[in-house]
C-alpha atoms as a PDB file:
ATOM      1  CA  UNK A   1       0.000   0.000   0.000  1.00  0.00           C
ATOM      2  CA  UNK A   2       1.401   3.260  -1.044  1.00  0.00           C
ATOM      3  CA  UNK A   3       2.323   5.934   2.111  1.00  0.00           C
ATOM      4  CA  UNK A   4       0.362   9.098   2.208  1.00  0.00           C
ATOM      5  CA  UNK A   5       2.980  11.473   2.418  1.00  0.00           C
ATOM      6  CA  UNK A   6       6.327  12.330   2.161  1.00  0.00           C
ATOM      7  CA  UNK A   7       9.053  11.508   4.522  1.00  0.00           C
ATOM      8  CA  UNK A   8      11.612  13.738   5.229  1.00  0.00           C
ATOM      9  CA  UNK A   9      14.864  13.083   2.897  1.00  0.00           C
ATOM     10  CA  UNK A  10      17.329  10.287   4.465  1.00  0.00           C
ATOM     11  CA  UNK A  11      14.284   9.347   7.531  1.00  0.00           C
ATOM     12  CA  UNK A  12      12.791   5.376   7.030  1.00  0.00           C
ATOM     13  CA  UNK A  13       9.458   5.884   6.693  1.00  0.00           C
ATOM     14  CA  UNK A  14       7.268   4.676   9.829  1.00  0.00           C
ATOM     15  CA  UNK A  15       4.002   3.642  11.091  1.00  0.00           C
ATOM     16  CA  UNK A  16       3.575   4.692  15.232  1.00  0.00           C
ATOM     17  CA  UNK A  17       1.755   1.761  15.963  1.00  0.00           C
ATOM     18  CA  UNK A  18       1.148   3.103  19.685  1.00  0.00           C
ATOM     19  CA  UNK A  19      -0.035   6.804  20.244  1.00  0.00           C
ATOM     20  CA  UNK A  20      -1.894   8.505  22.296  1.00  0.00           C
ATOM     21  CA  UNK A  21      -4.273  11.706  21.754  1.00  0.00           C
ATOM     22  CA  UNK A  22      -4.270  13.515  25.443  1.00  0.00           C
ATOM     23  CA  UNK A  23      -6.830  15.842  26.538  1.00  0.00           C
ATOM     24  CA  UNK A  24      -6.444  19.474  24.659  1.00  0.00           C
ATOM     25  CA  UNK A  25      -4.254  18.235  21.933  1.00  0.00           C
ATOM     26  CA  UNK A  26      -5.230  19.508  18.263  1.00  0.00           C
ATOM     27  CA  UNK A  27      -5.515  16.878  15.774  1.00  0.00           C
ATOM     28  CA  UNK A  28      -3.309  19.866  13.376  1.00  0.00           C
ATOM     29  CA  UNK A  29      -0.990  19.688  15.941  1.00  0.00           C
ATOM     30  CA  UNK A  30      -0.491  15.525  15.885  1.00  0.00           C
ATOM     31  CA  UNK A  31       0.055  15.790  11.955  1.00  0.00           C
ATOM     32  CA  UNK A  32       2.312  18.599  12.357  1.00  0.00           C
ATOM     33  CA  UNK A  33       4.758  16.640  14.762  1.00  0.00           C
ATOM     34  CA  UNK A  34       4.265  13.515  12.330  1.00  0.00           C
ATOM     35  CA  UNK A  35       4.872  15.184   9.144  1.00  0.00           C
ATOM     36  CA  UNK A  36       8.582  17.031  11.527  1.00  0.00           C
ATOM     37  CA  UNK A  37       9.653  13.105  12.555  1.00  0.00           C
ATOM     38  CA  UNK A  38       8.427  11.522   9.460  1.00  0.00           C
ATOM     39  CA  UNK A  39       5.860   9.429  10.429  1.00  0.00           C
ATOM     40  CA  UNK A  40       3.227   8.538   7.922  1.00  0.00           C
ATOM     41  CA  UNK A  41       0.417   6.906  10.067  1.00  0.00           C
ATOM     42  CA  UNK A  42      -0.387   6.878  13.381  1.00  0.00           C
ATOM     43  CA  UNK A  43      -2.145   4.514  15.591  1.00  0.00           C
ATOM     44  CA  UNK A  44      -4.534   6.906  18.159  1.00  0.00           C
ATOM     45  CA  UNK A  45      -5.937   6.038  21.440  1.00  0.00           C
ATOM     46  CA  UNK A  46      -7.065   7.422  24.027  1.00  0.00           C
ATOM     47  CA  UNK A  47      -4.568   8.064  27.036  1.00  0.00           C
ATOM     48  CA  UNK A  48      -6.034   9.050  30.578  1.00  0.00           C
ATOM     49  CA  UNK A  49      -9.808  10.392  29.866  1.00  0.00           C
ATOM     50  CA  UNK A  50     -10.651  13.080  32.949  1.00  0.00           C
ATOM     51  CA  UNK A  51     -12.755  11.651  35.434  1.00  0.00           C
ATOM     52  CA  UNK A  52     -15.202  13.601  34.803  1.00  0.00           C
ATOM     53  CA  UNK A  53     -16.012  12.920  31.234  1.00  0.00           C
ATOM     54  CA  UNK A  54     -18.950  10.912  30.215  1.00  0.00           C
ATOM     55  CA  UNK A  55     -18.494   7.150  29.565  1.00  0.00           C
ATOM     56  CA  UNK A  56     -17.238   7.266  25.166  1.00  0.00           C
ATOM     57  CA  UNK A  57     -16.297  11.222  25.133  1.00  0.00           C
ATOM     58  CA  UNK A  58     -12.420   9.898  24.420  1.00  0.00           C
ATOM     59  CA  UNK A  59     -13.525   7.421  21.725  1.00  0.00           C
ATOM     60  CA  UNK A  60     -15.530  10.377  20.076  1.00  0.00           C
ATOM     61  CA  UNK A  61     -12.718  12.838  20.225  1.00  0.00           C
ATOM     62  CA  UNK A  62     -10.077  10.095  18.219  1.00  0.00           C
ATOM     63  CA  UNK A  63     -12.727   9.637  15.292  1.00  0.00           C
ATOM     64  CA  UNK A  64     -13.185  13.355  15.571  1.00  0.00           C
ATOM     65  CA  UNK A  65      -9.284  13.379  14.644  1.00  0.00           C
ATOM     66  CA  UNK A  66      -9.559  10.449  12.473  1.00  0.00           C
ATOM     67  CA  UNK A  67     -12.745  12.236  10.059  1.00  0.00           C
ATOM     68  CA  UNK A  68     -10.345  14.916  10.025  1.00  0.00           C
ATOM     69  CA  UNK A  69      -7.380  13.414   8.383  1.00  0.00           C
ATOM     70  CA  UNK A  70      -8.101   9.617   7.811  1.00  0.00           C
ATOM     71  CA  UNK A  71      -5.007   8.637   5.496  1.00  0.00           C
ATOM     72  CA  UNK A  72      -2.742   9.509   8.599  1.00  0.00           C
ATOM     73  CA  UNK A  73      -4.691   8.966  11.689  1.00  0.00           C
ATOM     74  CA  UNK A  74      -5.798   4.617  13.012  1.00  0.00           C
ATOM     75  CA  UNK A  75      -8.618   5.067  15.353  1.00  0.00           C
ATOM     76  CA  UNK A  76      -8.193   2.506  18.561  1.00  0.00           C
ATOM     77  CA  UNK A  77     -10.807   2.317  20.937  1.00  0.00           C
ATOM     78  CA  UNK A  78      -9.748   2.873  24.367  1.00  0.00           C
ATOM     79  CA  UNK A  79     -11.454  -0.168  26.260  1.00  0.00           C
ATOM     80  CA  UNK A  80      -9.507  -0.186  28.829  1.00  0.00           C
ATOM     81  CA  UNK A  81      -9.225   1.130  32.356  1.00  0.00           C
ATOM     82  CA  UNK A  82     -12.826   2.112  32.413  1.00  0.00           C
ATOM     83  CA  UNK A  83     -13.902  -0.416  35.222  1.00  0.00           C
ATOM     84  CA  UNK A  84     -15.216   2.237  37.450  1.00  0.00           C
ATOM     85  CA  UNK A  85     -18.281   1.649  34.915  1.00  0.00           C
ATOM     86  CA  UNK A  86     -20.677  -1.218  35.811  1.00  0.00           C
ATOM     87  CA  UNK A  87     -19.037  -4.122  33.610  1.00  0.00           C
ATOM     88  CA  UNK A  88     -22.021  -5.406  31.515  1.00  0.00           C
ATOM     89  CA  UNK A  89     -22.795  -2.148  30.367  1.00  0.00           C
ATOM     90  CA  UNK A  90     -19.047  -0.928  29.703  1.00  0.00           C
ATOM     91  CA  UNK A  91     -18.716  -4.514  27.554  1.00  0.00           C
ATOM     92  CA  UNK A  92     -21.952  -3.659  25.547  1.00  0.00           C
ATOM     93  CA  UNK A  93     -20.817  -0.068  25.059  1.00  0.00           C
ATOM     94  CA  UNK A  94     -17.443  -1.883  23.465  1.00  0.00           C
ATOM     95  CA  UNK A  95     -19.447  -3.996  21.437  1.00  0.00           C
ATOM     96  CA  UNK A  96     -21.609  -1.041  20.227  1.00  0.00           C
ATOM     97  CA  UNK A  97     -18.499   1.139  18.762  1.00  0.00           C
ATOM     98  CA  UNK A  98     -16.281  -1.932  16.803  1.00  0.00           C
ATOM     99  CA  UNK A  99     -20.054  -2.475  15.149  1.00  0.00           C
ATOM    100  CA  UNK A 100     -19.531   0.877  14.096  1.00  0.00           C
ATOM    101  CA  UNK A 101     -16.272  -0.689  12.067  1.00  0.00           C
ATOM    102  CA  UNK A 102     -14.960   2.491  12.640  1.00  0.00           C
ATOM    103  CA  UNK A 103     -12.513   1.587  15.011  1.00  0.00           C
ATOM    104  CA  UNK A 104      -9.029  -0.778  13.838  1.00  0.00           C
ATOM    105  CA  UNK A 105      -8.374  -1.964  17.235  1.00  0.00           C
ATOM    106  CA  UNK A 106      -8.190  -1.208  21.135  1.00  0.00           C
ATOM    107  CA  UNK A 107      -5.476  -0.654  23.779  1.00  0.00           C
ATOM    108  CA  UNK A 108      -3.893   0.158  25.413  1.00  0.00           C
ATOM    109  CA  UNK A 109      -4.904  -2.476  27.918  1.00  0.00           C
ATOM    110  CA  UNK A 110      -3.188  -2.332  31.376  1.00  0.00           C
ATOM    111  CA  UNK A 111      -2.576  -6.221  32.299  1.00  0.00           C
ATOM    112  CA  UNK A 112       0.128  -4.483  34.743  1.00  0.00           C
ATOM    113  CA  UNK A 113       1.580  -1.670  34.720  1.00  0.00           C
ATOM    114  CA  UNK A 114       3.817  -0.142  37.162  1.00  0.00           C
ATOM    115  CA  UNK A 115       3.147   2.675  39.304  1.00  0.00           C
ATOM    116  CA  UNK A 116       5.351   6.312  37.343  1.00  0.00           C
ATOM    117  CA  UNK A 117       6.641   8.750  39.567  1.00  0.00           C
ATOM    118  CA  UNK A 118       5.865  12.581  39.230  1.00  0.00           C
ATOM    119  CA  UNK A 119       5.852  15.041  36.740  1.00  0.00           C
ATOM    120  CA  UNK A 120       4.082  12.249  34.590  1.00  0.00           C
ATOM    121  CA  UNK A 121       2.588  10.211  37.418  1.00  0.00           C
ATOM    122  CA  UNK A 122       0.872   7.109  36.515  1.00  0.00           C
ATOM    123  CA  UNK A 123      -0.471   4.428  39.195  1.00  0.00           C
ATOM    124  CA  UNK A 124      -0.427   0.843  39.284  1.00  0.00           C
ATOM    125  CA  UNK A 125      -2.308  -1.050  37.537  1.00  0.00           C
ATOM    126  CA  UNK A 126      -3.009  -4.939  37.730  1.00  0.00           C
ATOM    127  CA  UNK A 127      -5.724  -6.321  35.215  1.00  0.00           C
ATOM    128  CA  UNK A 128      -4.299  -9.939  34.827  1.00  0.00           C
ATOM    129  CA  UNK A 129      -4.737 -11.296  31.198  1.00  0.00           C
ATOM    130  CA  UNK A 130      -6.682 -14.363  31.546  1.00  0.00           C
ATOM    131  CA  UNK A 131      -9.407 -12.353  33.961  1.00  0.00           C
ATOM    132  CA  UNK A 132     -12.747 -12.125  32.263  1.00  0.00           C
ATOM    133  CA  UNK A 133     -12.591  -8.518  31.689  1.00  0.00           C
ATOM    134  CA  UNK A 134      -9.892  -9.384  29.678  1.00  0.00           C
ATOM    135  CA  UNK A 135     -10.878 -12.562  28.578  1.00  0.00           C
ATOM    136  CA  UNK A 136     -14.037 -10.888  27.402  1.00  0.00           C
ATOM    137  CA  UNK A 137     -12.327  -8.065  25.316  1.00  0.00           C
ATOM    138  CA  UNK A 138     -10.062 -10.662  23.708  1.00  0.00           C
ATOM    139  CA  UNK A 139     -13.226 -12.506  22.657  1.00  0.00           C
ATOM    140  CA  UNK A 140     -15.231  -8.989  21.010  1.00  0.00           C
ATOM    141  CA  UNK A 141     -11.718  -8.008  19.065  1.00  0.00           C
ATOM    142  CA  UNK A 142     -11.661 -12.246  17.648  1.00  0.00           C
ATOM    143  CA  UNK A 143     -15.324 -11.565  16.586  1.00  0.00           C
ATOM    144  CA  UNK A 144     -15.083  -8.111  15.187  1.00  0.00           C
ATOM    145  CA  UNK A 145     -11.480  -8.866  13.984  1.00  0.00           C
ATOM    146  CA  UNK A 146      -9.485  -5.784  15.571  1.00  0.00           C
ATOM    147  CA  UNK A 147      -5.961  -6.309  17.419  1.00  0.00           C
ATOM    148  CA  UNK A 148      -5.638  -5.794  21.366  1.00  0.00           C
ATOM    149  CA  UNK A 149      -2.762  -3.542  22.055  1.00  0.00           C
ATOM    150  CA  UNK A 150      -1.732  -4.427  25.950  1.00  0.00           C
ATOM    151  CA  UNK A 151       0.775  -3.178  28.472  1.00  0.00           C
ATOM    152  CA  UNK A 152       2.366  -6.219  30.275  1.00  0.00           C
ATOM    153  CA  UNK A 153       5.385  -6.152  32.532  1.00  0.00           C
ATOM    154  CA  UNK A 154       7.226  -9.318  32.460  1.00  0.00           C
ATOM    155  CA  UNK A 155       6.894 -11.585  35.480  1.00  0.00           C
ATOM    156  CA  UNK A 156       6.323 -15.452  35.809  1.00  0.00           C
ATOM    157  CA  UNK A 157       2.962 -14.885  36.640  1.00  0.00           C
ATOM    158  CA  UNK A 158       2.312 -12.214  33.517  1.00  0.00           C
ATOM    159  CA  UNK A 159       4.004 -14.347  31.703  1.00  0.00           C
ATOM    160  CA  UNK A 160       1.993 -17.373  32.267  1.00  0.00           C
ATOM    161  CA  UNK A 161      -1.596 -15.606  32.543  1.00  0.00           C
ATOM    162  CA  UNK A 162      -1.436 -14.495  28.929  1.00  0.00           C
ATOM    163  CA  UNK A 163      -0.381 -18.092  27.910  1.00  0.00           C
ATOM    164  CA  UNK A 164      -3.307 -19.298  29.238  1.00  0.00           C
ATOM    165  CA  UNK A 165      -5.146 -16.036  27.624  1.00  0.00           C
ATOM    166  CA  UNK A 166      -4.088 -16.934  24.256  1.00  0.00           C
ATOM    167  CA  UNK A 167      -4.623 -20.598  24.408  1.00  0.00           C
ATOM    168  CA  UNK A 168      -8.604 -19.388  25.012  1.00  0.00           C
ATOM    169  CA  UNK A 169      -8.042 -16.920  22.229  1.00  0.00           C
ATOM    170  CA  UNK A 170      -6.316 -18.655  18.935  1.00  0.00           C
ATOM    171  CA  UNK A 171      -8.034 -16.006  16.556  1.00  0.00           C
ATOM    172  CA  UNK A 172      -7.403 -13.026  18.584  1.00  0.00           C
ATOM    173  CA  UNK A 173      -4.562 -10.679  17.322  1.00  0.00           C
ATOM    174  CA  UNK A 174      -2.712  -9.211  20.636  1.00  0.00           C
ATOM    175  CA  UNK A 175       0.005  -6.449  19.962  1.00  0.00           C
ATOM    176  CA  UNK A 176       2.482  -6.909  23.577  1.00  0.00           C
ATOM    177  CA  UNK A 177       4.161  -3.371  23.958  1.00  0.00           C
ATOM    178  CA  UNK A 178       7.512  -2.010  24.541  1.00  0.00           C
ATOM    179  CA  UNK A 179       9.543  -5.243  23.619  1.00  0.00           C
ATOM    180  CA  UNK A 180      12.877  -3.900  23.425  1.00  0.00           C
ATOM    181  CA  UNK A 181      16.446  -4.286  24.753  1.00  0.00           C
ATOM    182  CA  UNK A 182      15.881  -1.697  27.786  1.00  0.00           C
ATOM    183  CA  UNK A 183      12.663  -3.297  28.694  1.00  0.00           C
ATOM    184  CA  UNK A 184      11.928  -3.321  32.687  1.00  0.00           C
ATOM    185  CA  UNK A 185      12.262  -6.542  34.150  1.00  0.00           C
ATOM    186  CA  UNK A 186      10.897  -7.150  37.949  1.00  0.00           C
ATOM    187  CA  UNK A 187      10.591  -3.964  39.633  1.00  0.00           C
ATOM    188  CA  UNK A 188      10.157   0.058  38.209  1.00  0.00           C
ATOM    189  CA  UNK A 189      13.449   0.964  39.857  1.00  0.00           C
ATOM    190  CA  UNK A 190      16.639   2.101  37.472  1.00  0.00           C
ATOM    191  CA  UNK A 191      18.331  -1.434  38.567  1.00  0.00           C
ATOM    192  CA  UNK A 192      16.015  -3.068  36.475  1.00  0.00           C
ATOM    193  CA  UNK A 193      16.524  -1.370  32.923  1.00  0.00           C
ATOM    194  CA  UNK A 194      17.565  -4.109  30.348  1.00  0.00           C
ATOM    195  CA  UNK A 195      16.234  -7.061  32.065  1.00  0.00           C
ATOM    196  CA  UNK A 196      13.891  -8.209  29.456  1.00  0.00           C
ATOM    197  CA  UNK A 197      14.389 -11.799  28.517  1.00  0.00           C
ATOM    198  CA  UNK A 198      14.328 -12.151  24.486  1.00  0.00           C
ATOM    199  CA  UNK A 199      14.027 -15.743  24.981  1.00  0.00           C
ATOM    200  CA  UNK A 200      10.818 -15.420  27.327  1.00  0.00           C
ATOM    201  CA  UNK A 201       9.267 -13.804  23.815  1.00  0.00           C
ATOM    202  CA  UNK A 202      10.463 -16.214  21.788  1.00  0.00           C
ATOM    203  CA  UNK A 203       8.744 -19.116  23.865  1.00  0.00           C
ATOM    204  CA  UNK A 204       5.576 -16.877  23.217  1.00  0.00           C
ATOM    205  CA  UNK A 205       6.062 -16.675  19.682  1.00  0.00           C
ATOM    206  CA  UNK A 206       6.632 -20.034  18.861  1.00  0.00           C
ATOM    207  CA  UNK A 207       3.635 -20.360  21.023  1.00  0.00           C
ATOM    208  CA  UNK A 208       0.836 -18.493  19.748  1.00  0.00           C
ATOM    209  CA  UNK A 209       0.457 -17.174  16.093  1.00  0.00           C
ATOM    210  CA  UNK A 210      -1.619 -14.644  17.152  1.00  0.00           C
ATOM    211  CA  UNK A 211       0.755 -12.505  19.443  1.00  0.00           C
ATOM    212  CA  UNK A 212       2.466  -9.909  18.000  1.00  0.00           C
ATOM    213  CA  UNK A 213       4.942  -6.646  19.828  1.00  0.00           C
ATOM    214  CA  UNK A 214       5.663  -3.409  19.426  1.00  0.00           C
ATOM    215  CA  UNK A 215       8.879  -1.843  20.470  1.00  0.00           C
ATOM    216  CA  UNK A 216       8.098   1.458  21.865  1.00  0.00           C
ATOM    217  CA  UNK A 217       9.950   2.610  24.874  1.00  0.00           C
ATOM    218  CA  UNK A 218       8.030   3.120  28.373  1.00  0.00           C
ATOM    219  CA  UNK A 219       9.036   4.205  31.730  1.00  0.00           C
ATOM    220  CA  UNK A 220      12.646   2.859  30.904  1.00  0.00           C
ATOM    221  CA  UNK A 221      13.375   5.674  28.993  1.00  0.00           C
ATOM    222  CA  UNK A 222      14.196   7.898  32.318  1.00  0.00           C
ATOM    223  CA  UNK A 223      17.212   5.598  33.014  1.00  0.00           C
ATOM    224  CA  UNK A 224      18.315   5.405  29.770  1.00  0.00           C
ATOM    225  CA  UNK A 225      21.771   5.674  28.383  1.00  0.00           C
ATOM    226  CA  UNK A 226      20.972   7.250  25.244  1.00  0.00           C
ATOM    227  CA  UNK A 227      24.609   8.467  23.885  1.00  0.00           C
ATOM    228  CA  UNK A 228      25.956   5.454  24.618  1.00  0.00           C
ATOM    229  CA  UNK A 229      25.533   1.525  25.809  1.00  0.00           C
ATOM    230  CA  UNK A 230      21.518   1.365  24.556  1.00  0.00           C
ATOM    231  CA  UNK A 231      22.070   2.942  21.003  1.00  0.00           C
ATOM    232  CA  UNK A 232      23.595  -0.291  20.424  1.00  0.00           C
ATOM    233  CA  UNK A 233      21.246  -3.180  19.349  1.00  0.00           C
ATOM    234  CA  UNK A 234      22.150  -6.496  21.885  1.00  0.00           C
ATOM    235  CA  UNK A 235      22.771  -9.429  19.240  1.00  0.00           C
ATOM    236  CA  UNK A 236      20.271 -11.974  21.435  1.00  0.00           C
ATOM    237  CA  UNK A 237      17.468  -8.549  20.920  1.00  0.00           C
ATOM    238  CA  UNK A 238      18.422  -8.398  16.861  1.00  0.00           C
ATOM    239  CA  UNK A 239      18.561 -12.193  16.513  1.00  0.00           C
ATOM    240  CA  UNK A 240      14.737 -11.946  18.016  1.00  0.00           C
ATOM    241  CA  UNK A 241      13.831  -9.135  15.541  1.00  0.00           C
ATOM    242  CA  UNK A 242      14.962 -11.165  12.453  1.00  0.00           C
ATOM    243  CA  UNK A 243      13.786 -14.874  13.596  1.00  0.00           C
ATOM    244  CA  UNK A 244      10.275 -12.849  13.811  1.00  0.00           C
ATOM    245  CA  UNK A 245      10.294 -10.203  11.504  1.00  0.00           C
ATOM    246  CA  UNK A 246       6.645 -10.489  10.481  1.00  0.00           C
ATOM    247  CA  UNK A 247       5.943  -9.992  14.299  1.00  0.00           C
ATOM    248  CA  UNK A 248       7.293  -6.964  15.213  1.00  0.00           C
ATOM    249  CA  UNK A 249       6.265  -3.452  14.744  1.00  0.00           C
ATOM    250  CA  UNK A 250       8.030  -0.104  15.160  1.00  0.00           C
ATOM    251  CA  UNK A 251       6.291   2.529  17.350  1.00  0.00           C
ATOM    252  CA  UNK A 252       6.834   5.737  19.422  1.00  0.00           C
ATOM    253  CA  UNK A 253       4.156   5.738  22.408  1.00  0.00           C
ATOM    254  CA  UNK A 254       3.040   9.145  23.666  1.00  0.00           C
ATOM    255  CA  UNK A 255       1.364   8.726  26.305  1.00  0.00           C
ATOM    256  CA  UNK A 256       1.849  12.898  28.070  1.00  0.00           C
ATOM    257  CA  UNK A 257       2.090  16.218  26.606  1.00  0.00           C
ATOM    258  CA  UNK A 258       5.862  16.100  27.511  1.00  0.00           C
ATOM    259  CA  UNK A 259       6.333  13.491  25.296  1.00  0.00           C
ATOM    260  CA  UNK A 260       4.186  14.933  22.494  1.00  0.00           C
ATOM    261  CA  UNK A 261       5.905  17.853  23.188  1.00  0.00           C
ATOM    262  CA  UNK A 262       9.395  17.472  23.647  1.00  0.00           C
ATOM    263  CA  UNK A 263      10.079  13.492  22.484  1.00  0.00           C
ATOM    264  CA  UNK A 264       8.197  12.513  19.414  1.00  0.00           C
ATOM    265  CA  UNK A 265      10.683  13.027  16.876  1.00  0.00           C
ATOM    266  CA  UNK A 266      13.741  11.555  19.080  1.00  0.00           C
ATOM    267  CA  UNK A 267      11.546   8.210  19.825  1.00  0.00           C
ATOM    268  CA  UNK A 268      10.355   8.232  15.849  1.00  0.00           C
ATOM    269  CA  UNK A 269      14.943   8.537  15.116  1.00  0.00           C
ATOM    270  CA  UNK A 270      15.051   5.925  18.172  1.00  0.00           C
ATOM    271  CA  UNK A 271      12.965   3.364  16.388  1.00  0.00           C
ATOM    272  CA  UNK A 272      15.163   3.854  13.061  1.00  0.00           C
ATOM    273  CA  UNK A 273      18.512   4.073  14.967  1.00  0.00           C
ATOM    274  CA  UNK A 274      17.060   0.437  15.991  1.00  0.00           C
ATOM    275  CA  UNK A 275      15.977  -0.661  12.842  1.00  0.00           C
ATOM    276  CA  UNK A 276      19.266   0.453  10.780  1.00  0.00           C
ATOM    277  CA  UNK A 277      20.909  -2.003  12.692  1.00  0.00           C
ATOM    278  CA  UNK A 278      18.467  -4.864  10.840  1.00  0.00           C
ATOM    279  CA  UNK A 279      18.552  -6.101   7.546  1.00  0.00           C
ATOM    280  CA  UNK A 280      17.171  -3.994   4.835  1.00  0.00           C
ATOM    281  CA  UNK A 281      13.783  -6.298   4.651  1.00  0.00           C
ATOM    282  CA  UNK A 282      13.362  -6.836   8.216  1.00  0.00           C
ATOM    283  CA  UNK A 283      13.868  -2.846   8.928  1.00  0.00           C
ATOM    284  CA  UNK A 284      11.249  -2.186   6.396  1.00  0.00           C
ATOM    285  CA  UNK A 285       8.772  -4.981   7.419  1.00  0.00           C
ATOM    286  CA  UNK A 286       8.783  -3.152  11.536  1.00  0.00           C
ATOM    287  CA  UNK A 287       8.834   0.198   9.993  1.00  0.00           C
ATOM    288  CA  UNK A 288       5.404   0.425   8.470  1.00  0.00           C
ATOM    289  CA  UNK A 289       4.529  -3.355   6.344  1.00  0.00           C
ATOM    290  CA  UNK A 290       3.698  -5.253   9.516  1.00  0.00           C
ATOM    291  CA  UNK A 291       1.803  -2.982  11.457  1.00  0.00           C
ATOM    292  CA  UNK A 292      -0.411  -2.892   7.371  1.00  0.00           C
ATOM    293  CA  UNK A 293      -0.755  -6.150   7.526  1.00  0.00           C
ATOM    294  CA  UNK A 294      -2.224  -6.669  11.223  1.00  0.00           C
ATOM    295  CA  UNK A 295      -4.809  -4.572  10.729  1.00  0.00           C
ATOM    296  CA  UNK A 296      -5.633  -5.628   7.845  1.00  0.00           C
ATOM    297  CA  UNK A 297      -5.175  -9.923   7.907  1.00  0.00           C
ATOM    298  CA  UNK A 298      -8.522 -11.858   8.220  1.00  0.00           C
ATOM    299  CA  UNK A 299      -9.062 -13.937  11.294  1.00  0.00           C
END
């Protein structure tokens, strides 16, 4: 499929395939910063809704951004950490937008997340994969055919809850996030940057056809050594990247308006710092083919 725009001379094309429109962002202002890090598409959803707005006012304000530039913007529904609403009629409300076929997915889902210190504070957040609230959204995107984008920390339990999760759900597609060398691994403190196990993917993988990653960075990238050790792609990470190329997709995550504001075209140049290190067809496959495809395979 041919890209909607330009990229800027000597950037890799890419498809984010994990944003997030914020409360009093401009959809001009989203295209703006994608057309400045080259980034041709963008996967939208919803990131922290105000407590105060009605049950849906997020969903409504992506497709208001989506009507208003639909070869750039991928409208996700945010079902997810809306359980203050009575579950039966926060699952029929989910039901009653992917009927709509409006919406290409949902996410991001917060299996467990861990708690983000201040200025961008973020709590945590346990919603184990194989619980029915989970269960049940895994079920609505098999039937209306629209990926699950989740947040998972690695842990033998995590680890073992969405085995079981996928086993129930072999037509499900479920995108894991921020699957990358610098990945936490046990704990939110800085001792635990770059403790993600390639290998504990791989078992996955060989697992389940149906489970797919992105590599977007998280809450690692406050301990991050930037200029040095983590440009580097770890051979056991690239060896992971190759062996699964059709599995992997590049993508940015911006989940606060200091992100949006100050790190969306150094994560878009993070992702192709990554990817140069790849061969040619597996760079191009993260970059923007796989995230295509996804959206786009039948069940």
């Amino acid at each position: 499929m041919p890209l909607p725009t330009e990229t800027p001379p000597g950037l890799l094309p890419l498809i984010d395939a994990h944003g997030h429109m914020i409360p009093n962002l401009a959809a001009e202002t989203i295209i703006s910063l994608m057309d400045q890090a080259g980034i041709q598409k963008m996967v939208l959803m919803f990131n922290r809704p105000p407590n105060n707005w009605p049950m849906g006012r997020e969903d409504t304000v992506v497709l208001e951004a989506y009507e208003k530039y639909p070869q750039r913007i991928i409208p996700f529904l945010l079902a997810a950490n809306r359980l203050r609403w009575h579950y039966p009629l926060f699952e029929s409300y989910v039901e009653s937008q992917l009927k709509t076929g409006k919406f290409k997915g949902m996410g991001e889902f917060m299996v467990k997340h861990y708690a983000c210190p201040p200025p961008d504070t973020a709590p945590a957040i346990t919603n184990p994969a194989d619980s029915p609230y989970m269960l049940s959204m895994m079920r609505l995107g098999a039937k209306y055919n629209v990926p699950l984008c989740i947040h998972m920390e690695t842990t033998p339990e995590t680890l073992a809850e969405l085995d079981r999760a996928l086993l129930a759900n072999k037509r499900t597609k479920v995108i894991w996030a921020h699957q990358n060398p610098v990945k936490m691994g046990g704990g939110p403190e800085a001792q635990y940057v770059r403790k993600g196990d390639p290998d504990q993917i791989a078992i996955l993988m060989d697992k389940h056809s149906n489970l797919y990653a992105d590599i977007s960075v998280g809450y690692e990238s406050l301990f991050c050594d930037w200029k040095g050790r983590d440009r580097q792609l770890p051979e056991r990470w690239k060896n992971l990247y190759e062996k699964y190329s059709d599995r992997f997709v590049a993508a940015i995550d911006s989940p606060t308006r200091t992100v949006w504001e100050k790190g969306i075209l150094f994560r878009a140049n993070w992702n192709r710092n990554w990817l140069s290190q790849l061969t040619p067809n597996t760079a191009k496959k993260l970059a923007y083919e796989n995230i295509e495809r996804i959206l786009s395979a039948k069940p």
